[in-house]
N, C-alpha and C. Protein backbone atom coordinates (compact mmCIF):
# COMPACT_ATOMS: atom_id res chain seq x y z
N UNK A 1 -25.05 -1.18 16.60
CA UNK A 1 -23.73 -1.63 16.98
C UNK A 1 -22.79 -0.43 17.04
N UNK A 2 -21.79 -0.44 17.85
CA UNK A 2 -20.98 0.19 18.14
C UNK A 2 -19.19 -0.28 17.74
N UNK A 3 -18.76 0.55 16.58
CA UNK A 3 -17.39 0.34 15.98
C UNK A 3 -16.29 0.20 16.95
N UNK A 4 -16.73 1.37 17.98
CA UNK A 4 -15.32 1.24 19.04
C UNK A 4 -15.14 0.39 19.68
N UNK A 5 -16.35 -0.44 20.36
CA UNK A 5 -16.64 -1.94 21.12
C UNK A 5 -16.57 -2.79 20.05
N UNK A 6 -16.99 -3.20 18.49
CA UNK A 6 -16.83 -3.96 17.74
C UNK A 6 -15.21 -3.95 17.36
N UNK A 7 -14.98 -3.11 16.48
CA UNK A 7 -13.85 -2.78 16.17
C UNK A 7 -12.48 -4.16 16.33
N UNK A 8 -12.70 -4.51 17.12
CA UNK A 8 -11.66 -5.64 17.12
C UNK A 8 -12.09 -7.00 16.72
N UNK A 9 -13.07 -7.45 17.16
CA UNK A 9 -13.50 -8.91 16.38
C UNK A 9 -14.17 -8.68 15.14
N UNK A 10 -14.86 -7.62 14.39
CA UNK A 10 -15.05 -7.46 13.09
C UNK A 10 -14.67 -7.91 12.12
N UNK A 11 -15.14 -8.77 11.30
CA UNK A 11 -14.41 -9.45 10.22
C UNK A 11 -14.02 -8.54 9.07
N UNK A 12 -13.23 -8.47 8.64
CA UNK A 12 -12.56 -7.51 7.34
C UNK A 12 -12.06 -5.86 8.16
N UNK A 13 -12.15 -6.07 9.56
CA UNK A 13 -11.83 -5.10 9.86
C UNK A 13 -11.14 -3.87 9.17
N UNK A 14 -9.69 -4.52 8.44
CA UNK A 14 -8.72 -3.48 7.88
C UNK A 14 -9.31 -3.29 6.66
N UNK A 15 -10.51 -3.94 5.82
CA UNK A 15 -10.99 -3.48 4.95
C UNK A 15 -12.34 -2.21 5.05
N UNK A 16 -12.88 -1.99 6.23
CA UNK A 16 -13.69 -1.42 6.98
C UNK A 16 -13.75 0.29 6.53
N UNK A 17 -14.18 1.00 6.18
CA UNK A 17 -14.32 2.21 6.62
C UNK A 17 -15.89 3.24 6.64
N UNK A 18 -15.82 4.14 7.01
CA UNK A 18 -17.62 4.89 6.66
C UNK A 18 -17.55 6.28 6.06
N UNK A 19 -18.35 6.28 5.26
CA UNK A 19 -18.72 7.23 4.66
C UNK A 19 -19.99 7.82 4.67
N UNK A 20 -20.03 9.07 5.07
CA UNK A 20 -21.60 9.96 5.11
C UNK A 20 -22.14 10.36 4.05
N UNK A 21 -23.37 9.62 4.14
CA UNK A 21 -23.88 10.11 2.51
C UNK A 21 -25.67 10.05 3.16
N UNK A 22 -25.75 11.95 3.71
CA UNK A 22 -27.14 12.32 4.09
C UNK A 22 -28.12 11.46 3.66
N UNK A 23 -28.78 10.55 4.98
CA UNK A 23 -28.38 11.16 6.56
C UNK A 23 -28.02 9.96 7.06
N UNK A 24 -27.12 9.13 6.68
CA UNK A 24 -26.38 7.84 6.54
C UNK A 24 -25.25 8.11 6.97
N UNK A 25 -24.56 7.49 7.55
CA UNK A 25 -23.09 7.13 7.77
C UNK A 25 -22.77 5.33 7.46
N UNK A 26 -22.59 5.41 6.33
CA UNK A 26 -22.31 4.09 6.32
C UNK A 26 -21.01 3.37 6.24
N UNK A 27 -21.16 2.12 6.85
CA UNK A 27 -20.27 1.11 7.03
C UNK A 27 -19.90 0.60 5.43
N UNK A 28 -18.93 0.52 5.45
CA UNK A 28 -18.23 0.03 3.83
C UNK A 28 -17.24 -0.66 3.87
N UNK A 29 -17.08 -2.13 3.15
CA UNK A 29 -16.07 -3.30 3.32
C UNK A 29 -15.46 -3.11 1.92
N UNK A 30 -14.35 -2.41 1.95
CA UNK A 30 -14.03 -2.31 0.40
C UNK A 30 -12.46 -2.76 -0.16
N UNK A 31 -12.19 -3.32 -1.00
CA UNK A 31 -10.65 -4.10 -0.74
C UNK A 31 -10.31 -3.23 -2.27
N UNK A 32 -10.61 -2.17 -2.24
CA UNK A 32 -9.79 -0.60 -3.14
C UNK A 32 -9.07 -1.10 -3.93
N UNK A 33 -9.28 -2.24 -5.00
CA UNK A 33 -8.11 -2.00 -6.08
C UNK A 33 -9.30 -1.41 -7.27
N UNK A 34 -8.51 -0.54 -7.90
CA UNK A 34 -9.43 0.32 -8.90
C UNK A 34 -9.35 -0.43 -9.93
N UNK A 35 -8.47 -1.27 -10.79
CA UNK A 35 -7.95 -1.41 -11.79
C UNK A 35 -8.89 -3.07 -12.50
N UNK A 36 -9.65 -3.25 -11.28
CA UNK A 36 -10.32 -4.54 -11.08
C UNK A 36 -12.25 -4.28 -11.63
N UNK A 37 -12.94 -4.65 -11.85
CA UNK A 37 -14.27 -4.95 -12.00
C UNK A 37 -14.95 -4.99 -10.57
N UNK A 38 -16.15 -4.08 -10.39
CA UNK A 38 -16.40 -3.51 -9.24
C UNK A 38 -17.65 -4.53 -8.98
N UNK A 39 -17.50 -4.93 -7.71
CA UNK A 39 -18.39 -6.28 -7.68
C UNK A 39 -18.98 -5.98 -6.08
N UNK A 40 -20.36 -5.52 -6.50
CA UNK A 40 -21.08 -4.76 -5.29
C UNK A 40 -21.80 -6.03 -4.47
N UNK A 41 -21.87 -5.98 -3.19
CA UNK A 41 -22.41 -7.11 -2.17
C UNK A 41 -23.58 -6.35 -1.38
N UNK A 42 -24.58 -7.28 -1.59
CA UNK A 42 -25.78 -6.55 -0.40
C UNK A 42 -26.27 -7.15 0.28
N UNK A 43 -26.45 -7.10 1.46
CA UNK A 43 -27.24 -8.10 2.12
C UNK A 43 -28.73 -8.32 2.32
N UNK A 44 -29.26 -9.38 3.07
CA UNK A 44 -30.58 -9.38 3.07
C UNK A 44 -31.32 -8.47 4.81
N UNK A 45 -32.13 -8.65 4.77
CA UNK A 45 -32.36 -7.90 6.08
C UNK A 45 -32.19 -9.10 7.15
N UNK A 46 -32.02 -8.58 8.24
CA UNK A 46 -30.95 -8.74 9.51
C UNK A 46 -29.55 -9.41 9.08
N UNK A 47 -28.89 -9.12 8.32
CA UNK A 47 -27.55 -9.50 8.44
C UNK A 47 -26.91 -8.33 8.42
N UNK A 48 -25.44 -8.08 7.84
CA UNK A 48 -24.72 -6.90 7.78
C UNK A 48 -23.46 -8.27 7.10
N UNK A 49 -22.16 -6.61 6.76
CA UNK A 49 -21.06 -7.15 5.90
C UNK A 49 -20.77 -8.45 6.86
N UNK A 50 -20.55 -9.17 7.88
CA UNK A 50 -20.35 -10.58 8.39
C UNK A 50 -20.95 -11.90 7.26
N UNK A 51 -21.92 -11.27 6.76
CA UNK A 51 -22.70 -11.85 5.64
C UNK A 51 -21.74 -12.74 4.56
N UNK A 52 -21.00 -11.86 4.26
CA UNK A 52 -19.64 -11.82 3.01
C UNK A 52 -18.40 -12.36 3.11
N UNK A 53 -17.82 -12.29 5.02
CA UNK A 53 -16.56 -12.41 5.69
C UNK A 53 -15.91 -13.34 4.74
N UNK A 54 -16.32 -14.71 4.66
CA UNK A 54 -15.45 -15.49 3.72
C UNK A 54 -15.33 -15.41 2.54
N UNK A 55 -16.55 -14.58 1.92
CA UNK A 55 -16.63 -14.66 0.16
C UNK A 55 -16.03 -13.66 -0.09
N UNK A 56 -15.61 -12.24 0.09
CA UNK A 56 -14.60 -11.33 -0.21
C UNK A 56 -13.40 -11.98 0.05
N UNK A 57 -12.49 -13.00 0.90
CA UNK A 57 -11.61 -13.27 0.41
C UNK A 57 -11.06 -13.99 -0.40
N UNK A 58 -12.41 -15.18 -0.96
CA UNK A 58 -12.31 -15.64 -2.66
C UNK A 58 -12.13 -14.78 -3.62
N UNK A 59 -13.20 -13.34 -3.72
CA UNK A 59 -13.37 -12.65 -4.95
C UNK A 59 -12.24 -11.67 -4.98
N UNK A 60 -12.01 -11.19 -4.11
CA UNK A 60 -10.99 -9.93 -4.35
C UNK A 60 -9.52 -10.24 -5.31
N UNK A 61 -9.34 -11.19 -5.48
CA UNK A 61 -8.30 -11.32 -6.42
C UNK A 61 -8.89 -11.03 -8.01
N UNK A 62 -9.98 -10.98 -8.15
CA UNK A 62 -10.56 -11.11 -9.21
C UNK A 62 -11.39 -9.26 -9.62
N UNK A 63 -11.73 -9.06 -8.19
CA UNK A 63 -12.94 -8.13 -8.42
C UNK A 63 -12.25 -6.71 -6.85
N UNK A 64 -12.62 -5.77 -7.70
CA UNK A 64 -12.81 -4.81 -6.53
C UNK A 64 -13.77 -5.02 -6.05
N UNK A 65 -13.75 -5.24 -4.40
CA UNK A 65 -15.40 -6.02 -3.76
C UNK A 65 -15.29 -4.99 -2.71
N UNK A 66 -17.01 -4.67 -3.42
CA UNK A 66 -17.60 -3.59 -2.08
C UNK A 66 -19.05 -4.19 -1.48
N UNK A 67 -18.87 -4.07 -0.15
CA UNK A 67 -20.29 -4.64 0.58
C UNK A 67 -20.55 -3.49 1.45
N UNK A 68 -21.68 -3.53 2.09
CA UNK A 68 -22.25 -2.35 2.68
C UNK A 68 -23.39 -2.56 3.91
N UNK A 69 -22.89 -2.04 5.03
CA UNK A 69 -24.15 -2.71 5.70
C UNK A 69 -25.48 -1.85 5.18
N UNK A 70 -26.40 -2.06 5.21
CA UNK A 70 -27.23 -1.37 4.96
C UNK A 70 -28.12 -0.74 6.25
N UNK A 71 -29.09 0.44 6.38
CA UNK A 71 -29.48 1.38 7.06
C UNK A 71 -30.59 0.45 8.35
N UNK A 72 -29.77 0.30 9.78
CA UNK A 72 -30.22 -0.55 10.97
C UNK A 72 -29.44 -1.33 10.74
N UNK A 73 -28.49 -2.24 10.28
CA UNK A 73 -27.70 -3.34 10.12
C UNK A 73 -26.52 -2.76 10.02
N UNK A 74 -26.15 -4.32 10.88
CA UNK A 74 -24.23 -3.81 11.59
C UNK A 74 -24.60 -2.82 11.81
N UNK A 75 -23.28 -2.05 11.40
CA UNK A 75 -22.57 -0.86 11.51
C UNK A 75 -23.11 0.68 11.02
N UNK A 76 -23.90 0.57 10.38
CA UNK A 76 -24.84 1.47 9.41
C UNK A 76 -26.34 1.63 10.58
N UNK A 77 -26.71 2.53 11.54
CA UNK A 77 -26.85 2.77 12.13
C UNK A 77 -28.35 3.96 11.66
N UNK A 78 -29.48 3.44 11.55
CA UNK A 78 -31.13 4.18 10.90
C UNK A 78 -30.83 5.17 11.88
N UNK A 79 -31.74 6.11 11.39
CA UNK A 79 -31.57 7.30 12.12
C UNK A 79 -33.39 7.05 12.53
N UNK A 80 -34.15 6.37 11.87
CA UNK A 80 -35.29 6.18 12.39
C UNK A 80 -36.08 4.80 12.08
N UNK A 81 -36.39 4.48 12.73
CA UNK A 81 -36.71 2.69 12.48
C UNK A 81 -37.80 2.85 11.30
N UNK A 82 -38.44 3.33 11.54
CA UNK A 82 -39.53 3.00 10.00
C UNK A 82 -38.88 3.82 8.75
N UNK A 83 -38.21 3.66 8.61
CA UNK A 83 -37.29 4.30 7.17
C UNK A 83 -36.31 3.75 6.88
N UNK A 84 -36.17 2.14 7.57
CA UNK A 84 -35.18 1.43 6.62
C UNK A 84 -35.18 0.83 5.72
């Protein structure tokens, strides 16, 4: 998938950002309050953060909530198909 063509119907969009962490660029849904209990989301294979869309906006009052697409899913983009 492609962010610049996604980018607008994406759910959590404004929570959205990526971070490179060799040889990954990953997609990260993170609603940044530090002060909160860090409450990590993963998905199963073929989904991505869409997975979560409604349940991060139950938890985040409660929890710093981070989800992640993982490597071929969504936004998070394998750099080689047999190594995801």
């Amino acid at each position: 998938m492609d962010w610049t063509k996604q980018r607008k119907e994406w759910p959590l969009k404004e929570l959205s950002r990526f971070s490179f962490v060799q040889p990954y660029n990953w997609h990260i849904v993170d609603t940044q309050v530090s002060e909160k209990p860090v409450l990590l989301l993963i998905h199963g294979t073929g989904a991505s953060t869409h997975s979560w869309r409604h349940l991060v906006g139950l938890l985040k009052d409660s929890f710093r909530v981070i989800a992640i697409d993982l490597p071929g899913h969504g936004l998070t983009q394998s750099k080689d198909h047999n190594r995801s």
